[in-house]
C-alpha atoms as a PDB file:
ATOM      1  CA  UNK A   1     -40.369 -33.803  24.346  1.00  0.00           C
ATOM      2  CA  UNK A   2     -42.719 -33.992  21.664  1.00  0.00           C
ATOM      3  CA  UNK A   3     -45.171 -32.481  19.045  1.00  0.00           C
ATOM      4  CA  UNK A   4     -48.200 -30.258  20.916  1.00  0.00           C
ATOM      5  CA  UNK A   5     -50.917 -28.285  20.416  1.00  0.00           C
ATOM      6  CA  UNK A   6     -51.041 -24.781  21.374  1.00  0.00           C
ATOM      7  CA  UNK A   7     -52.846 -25.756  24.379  1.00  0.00           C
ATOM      8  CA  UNK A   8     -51.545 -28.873  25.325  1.00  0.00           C
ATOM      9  CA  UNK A   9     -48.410 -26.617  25.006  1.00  0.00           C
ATOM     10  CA  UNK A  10     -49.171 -23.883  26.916  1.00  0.00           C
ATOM     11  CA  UNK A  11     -50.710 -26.218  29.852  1.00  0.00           C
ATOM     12  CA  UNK A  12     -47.428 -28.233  30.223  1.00  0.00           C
ATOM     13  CA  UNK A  13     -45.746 -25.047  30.435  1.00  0.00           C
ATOM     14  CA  UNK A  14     -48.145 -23.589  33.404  1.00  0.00           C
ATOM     15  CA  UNK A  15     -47.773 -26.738  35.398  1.00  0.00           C
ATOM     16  CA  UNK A  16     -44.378 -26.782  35.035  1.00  0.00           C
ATOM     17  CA  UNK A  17     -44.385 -23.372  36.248  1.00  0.00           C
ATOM     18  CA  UNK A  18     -42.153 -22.025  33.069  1.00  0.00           C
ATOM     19  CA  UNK A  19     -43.057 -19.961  29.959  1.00  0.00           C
ATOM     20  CA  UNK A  20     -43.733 -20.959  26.700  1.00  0.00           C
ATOM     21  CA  UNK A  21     -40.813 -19.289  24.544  1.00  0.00           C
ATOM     22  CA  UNK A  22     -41.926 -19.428  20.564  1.00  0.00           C
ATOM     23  CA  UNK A  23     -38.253 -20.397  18.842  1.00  0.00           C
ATOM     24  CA  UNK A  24     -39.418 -20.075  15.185  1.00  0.00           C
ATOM     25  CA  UNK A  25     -42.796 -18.416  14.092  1.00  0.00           C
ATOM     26  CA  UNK A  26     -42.224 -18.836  10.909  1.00  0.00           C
ATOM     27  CA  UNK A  27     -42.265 -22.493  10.878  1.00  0.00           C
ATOM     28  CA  UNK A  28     -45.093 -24.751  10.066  1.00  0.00           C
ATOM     29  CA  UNK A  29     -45.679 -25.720  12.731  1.00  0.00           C
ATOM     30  CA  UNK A  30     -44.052 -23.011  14.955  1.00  0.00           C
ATOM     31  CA  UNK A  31     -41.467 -23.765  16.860  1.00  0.00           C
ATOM     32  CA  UNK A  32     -41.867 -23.039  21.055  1.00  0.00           C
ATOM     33  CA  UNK A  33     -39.818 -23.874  23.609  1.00  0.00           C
ATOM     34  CA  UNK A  34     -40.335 -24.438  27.502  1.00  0.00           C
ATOM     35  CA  UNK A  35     -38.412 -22.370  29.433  1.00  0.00           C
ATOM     36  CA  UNK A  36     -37.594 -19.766  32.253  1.00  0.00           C
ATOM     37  CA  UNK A  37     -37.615 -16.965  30.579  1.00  0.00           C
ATOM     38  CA  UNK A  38     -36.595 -14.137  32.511  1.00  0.00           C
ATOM     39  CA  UNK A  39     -33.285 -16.820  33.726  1.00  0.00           C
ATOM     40  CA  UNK A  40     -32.490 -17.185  30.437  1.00  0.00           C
ATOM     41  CA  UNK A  41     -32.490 -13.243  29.955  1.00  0.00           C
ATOM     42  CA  UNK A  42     -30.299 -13.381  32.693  1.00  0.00           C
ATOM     43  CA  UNK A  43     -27.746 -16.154  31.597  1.00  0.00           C
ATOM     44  CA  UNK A  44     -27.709 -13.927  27.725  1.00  0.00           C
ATOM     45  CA  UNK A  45     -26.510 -10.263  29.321  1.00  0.00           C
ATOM     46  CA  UNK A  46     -24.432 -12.642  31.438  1.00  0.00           C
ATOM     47  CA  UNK A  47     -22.273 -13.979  28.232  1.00  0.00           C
ATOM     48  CA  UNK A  48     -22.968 -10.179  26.627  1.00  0.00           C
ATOM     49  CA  UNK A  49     -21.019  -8.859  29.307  1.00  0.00           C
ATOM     50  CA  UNK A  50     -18.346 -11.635  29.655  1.00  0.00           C
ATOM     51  CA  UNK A  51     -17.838 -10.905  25.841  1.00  0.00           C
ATOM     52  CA  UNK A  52     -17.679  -8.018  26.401  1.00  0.00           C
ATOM     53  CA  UNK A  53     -15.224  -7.774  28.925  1.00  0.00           C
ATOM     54  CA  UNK A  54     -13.037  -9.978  26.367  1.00  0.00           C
ATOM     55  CA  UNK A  55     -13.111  -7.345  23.613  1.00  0.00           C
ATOM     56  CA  UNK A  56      -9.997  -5.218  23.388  1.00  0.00           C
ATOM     57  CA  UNK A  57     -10.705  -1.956  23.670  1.00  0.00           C
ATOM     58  CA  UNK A  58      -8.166   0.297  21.034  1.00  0.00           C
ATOM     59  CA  UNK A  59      -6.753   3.751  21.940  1.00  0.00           C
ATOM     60  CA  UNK A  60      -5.593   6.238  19.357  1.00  0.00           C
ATOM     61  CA  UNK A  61      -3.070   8.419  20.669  1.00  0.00           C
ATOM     62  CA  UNK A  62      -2.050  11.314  18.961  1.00  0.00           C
ATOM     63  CA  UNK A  63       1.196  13.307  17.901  1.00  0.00           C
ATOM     64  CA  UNK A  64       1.197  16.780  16.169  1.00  0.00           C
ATOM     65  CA  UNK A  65       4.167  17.484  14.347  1.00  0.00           C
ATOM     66  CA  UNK A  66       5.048  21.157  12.422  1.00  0.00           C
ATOM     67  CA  UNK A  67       6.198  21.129   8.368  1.00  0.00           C
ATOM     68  CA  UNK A  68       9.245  22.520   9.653  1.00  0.00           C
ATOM     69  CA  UNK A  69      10.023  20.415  13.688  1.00  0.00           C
ATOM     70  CA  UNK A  70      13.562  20.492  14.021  1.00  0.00           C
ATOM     71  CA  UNK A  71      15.334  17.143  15.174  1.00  0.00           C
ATOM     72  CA  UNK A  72      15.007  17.773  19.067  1.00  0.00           C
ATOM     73  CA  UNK A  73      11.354  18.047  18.820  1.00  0.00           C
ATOM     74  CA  UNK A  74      11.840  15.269  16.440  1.00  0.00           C
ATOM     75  CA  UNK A  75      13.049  12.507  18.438  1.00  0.00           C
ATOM     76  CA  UNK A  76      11.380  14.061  21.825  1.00  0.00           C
ATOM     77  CA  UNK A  77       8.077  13.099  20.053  1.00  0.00           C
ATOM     78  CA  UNK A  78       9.393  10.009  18.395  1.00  0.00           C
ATOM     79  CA  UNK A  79      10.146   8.416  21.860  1.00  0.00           C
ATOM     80  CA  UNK A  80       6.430   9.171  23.038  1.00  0.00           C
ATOM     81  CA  UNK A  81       5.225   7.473  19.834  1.00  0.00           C
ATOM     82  CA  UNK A  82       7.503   4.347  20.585  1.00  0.00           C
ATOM     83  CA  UNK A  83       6.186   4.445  24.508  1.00  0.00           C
ATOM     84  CA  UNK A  84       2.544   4.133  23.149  1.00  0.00           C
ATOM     85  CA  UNK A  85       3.150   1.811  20.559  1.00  0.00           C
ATOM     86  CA  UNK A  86       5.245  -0.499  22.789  1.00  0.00           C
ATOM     87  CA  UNK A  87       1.572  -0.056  25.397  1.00  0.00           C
ATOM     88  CA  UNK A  88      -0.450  -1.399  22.368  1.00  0.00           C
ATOM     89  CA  UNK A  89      -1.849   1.795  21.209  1.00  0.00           C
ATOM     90  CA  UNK A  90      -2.914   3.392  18.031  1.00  0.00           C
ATOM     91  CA  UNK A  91      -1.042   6.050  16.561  1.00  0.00           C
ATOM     92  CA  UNK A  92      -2.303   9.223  14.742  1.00  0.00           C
ATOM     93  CA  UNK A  93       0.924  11.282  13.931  1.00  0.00           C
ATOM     94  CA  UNK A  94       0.036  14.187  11.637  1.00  0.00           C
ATOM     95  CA  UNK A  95       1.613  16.954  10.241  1.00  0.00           C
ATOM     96  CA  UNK A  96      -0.549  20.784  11.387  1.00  0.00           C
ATOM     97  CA  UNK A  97      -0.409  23.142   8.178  1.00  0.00           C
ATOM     98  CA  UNK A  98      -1.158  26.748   9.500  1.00  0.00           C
ATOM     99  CA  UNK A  99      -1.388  29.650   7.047  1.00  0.00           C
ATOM    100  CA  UNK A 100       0.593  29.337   4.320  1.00  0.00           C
ATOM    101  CA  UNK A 101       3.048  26.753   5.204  1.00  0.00           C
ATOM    102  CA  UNK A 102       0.629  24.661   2.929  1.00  0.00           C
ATOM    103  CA  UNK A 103       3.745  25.002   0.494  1.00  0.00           C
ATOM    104  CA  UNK A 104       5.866  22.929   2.418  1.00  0.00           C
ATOM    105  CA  UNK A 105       3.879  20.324   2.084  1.00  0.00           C
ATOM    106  CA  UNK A 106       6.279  17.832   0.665  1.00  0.00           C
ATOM    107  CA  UNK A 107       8.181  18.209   3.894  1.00  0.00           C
ATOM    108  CA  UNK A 108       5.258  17.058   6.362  1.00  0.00           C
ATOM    109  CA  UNK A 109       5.268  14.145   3.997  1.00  0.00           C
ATOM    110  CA  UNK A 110       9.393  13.304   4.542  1.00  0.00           C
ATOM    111  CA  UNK A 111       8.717  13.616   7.839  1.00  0.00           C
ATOM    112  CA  UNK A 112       5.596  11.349   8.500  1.00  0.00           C
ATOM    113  CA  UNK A 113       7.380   8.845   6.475  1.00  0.00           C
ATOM    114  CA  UNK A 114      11.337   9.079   8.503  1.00  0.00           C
ATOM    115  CA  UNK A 115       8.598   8.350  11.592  1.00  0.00           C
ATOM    116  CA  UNK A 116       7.139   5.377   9.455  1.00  0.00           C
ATOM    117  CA  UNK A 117      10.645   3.869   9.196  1.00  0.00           C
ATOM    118  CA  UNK A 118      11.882   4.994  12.537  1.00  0.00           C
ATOM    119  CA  UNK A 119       8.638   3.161  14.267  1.00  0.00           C
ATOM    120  CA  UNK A 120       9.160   0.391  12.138  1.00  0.00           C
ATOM    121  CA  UNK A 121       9.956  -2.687  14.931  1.00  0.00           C
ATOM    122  CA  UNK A 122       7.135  -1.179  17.094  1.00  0.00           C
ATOM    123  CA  UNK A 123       4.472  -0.684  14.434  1.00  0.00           C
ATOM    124  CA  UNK A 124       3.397  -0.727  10.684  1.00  0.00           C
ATOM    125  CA  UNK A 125       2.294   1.751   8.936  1.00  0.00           C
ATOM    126  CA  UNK A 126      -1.718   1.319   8.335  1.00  0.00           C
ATOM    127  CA  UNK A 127      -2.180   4.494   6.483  1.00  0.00           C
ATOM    128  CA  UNK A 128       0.207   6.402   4.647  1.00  0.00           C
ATOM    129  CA  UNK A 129       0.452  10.123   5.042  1.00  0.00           C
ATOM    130  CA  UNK A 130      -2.883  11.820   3.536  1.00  0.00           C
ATOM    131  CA  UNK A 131      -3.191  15.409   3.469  1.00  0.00           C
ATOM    132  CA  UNK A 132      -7.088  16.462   4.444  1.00  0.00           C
ATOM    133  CA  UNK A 133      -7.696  19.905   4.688  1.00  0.00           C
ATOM    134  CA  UNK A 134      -4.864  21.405   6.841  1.00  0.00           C
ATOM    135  CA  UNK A 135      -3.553  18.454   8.482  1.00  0.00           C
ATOM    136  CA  UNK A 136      -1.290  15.621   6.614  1.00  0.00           C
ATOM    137  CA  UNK A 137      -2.262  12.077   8.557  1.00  0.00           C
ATOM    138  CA  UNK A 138      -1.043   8.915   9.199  1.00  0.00           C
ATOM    139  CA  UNK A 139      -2.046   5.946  11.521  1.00  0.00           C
ATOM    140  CA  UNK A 140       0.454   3.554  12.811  1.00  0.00           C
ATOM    141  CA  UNK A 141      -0.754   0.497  14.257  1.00  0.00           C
ATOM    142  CA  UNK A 142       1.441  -1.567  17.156  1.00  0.00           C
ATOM    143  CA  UNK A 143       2.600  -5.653  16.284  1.00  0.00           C
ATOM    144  CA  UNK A 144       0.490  -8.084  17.802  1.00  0.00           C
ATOM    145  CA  UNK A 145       2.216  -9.079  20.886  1.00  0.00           C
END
Protein backbone atom coordinates (compact mmCIF):
# COMPACT_ATOMS: atom_id res chain seq x y z
CA UNK A 1 0.00 0.00 0.00
CA UNK A 2 1.92 2.77 1.18
CA UNK A 3 3.41 5.07 3.95
CA UNK A 4 0.38 6.78 6.29
CA UNK A 5 -0.29 8.75 8.97
CA UNK A 6 -1.93 7.54 11.98
CA UNK A 7 -5.05 8.93 10.73
CA UNK A 8 -4.96 8.55 7.24
CA UNK A 9 -4.26 4.99 8.59
CA UNK A 10 -6.82 4.43 10.79
CA UNK A 11 -9.53 6.02 8.23
CA UNK A 12 -8.58 3.57 5.40
CA UNK A 13 -8.96 0.94 7.84
CA UNK A 14 -12.70 2.10 9.00
CA UNK A 15 -13.84 2.38 5.45
CA UNK A 16 -12.57 -0.68 4.61
CA UNK A 17 -14.40 -2.02 7.43
CA UNK A 18 -11.07 -3.89 8.96
CA UNK A 19 -8.81 -3.10 11.96
CA UNK A 20 -5.73 -1.51 12.11
CA UNK A 21 -3.24 -4.32 13.48
CA UNK A 22 0.23 -2.46 14.74
CA UNK A 23 3.04 -5.20 13.35
CA UNK A 24 6.10 -3.51 14.96
CA UNK A 25 5.88 -0.70 17.69
CA UNK A 26 9.11 -0.46 18.02
CA UNK A 27 9.87 0.76 14.66
CA UNK A 28 10.32 4.27 13.54
CA UNK A 29 7.85 4.60 12.07
CA UNK A 30 5.65 1.78 13.53
CA UNK A 31 4.71 -0.75 11.63
CA UNK A 32 0.51 -1.44 11.25
CA UNK A 33 -1.16 -3.58 9.24
CA UNK A 34 -4.85 -3.69 7.78
CA UNK A 35 -6.56 -6.52 8.65
CA UNK A 36 -9.52 -8.68 10.07
CA UNK A 37 -8.52 -9.23 13.12
CA UNK A 38 -10.63 -11.47 14.94
CA UNK A 39 -10.33 -13.91 11.25
CA UNK A 40 -6.95 -13.87 11.60
CA UNK A 41 -7.29 -15.05 15.38
CA UNK A 42 -9.24 -17.58 13.92
CA UNK A 43 -6.95 -18.82 10.99
CA UNK A 44 -3.75 -18.81 14.10
CA UNK A 45 -5.67 -21.42 16.73
CA UNK A 46 -6.61 -23.00 13.40
CA UNK A 47 -2.74 -23.93 12.48
CA UNK A 48 -2.19 -24.19 16.61
CA UNK A 49 -4.44 -26.95 16.58
CA UNK A 50 -3.48 -28.60 13.21
CA UNK A 51 0.10 -28.55 14.80
CA UNK A 52 -0.97 -29.74 17.28
CA UNK A 53 -2.73 -32.59 16.16
CA UNK A 54 0.72 -33.40 14.25
CA UNK A 55 2.76 -33.63 17.46
CA UNK A 56 3.39 -37.16 18.66
CA UNK A 57 2.27 -37.61 21.79
CA UNK A 58 4.98 -40.17 23.93
CA UNK A 59 3.82 -42.77 26.50
CA UNK A 60 6.06 -44.14 29.20
CA UNK A 61 5.07 -47.44 30.19
CA UNK A 62 6.37 -48.98 33.06
CA UNK A 63 7.85 -52.42 34.34
CA UNK A 64 8.78 -53.20 38.03
CA UNK A 65 11.16 -55.81 38.39
CA UNK A 66 12.47 -57.44 42.09
CA UNK A 67 16.60 -57.69 42.87
CA UNK A 68 15.94 -61.21 43.00
CA UNK A 69 12.78 -62.05 39.74
CA UNK A 70 13.41 -65.42 38.78
CA UNK A 71 13.49 -66.20 34.90
CA UNK A 72 9.61 -66.87 34.50
CA UNK A 73 8.79 -63.53 35.79
CA UNK A 74 11.72 -62.61 33.74
CA UNK A 75 10.73 -63.23 30.32
CA UNK A 76 6.78 -62.86 31.27
CA UNK A 77 7.74 -59.14 31.74
CA UNK A 78 10.28 -59.03 28.99
CA UNK A 79 7.55 -59.90 26.37
CA UNK A 80 5.28 -56.94 27.72
CA UNK A 81 8.31 -54.64 27.35
CA UNK A 82 8.85 -55.89 23.65
CA UNK A 83 4.78 -55.48 23.01
CA UNK A 84 5.14 -51.74 24.06
CA UNK A 85 8.21 -51.04 22.47
CA UNK A 86 7.15 -52.67 19.16
CA UNK A 87 3.60 -49.93 19.83
CA UNK A 88 6.17 -47.02 19.95
CA UNK A 89 6.24 -46.53 23.59
CA UNK A 90 8.61 -45.44 26.23
CA UNK A 91 9.97 -47.74 28.59
CA UNK A 92 10.70 -47.23 32.36
CA UNK A 93 11.92 -50.73 33.63
CA UNK A 94 13.25 -50.39 37.18
CA UNK A 95 14.43 -52.47 39.71
CA UNK A 96 11.99 -51.93 43.50
CA UNK A 97 14.57 -52.19 46.53
CA UNK A 98 12.40 -52.92 49.70
CA UNK A 99 14.05 -53.16 53.12
CA UNK A 100 17.22 -54.35 53.05
CA UNK A 101 17.58 -55.97 49.77
CA UNK A 102 19.49 -52.60 49.10
CA UNK A 103 22.56 -55.11 49.27
CA UNK A 104 21.74 -56.78 46.26
CA UNK A 105 22.04 -54.04 44.47
CA UNK A 106 24.53 -55.17 41.92
CA UNK A 107 21.94 -57.69 40.88
CA UNK A 108 19.05 -55.10 39.91
CA UNK A 109 21.87 -53.70 37.86
CA UNK A 110 22.65 -57.35 35.85
CA UNK A 111 19.30 -57.48 35.41
CA UNK A 112 18.29 -53.99 33.95
CA UNK A 113 21.18 -54.43 31.72
CA UNK A 114 20.31 -58.57 30.34
CA UNK A 115 16.80 -56.41 29.54
CA UNK A 116 19.02 -53.68 27.76
CA UNK A 117 20.52 -56.38 25.51
CA UNK A 118 17.49 -58.55 25.31
CA UNK A 119 15.35 -55.30 23.99
CA UNK A 120 18.05 -54.47 21.88
CA UNK A 121 16.26 -54.76 18.06
CA UNK A 122 13.15 -53.07 19.60
CA UNK A 123 14.83 -50.24 21.50
CA UNK A 124 18.08 -48.49 22.77
CA UNK A 125 18.92 -47.92 25.83
CA UNK A 126 18.48 -43.95 26.66
CA UNK A 127 19.45 -44.18 30.23
CA UNK A 128 21.45 -46.64 31.86
CA UNK A 129 20.39 -48.15 35.13
CA UNK A 130 20.55 -45.32 38.00
CA UNK A 131 19.81 -46.18 41.41
CA UNK A 132 17.62 -43.11 43.15
CA UNK A 133 16.53 -43.71 46.42
CA UNK A 134 14.97 -47.24 46.47
CA UNK A 135 14.38 -47.82 42.94
CA UNK A 136 17.32 -48.63 40.24
CA UNK A 137 15.95 -46.97 36.69
CA UNK A 138 16.32 -47.20 33.27
CA UNK A 139 14.46 -45.77 30.15
CA UNK A 140 14.41 -47.57 26.92
CA UNK A 141 13.34 -45.75 24.02
CA UNK A 142 11.63 -47.69 20.73
CA UNK A 143 13.59 -47.27 16.89
CA UNK A 144 12.08 -44.83 14.78
CA UNK A 145 9.85 -46.71 12.56
Amino acid sequence: MGIYTKGNALRIADELGLDLVEISPNAEPPVCKVMDYKKFLYEQKKRDKALKAKASKVTIKEIRFGPQTDDHDYEFKKKHAEKFLKEGAKLKAFVFFKGRSIIFKEQGQILLLRLAQDLEEYGKVEQMPKLEGKRMTMFIAPHKS
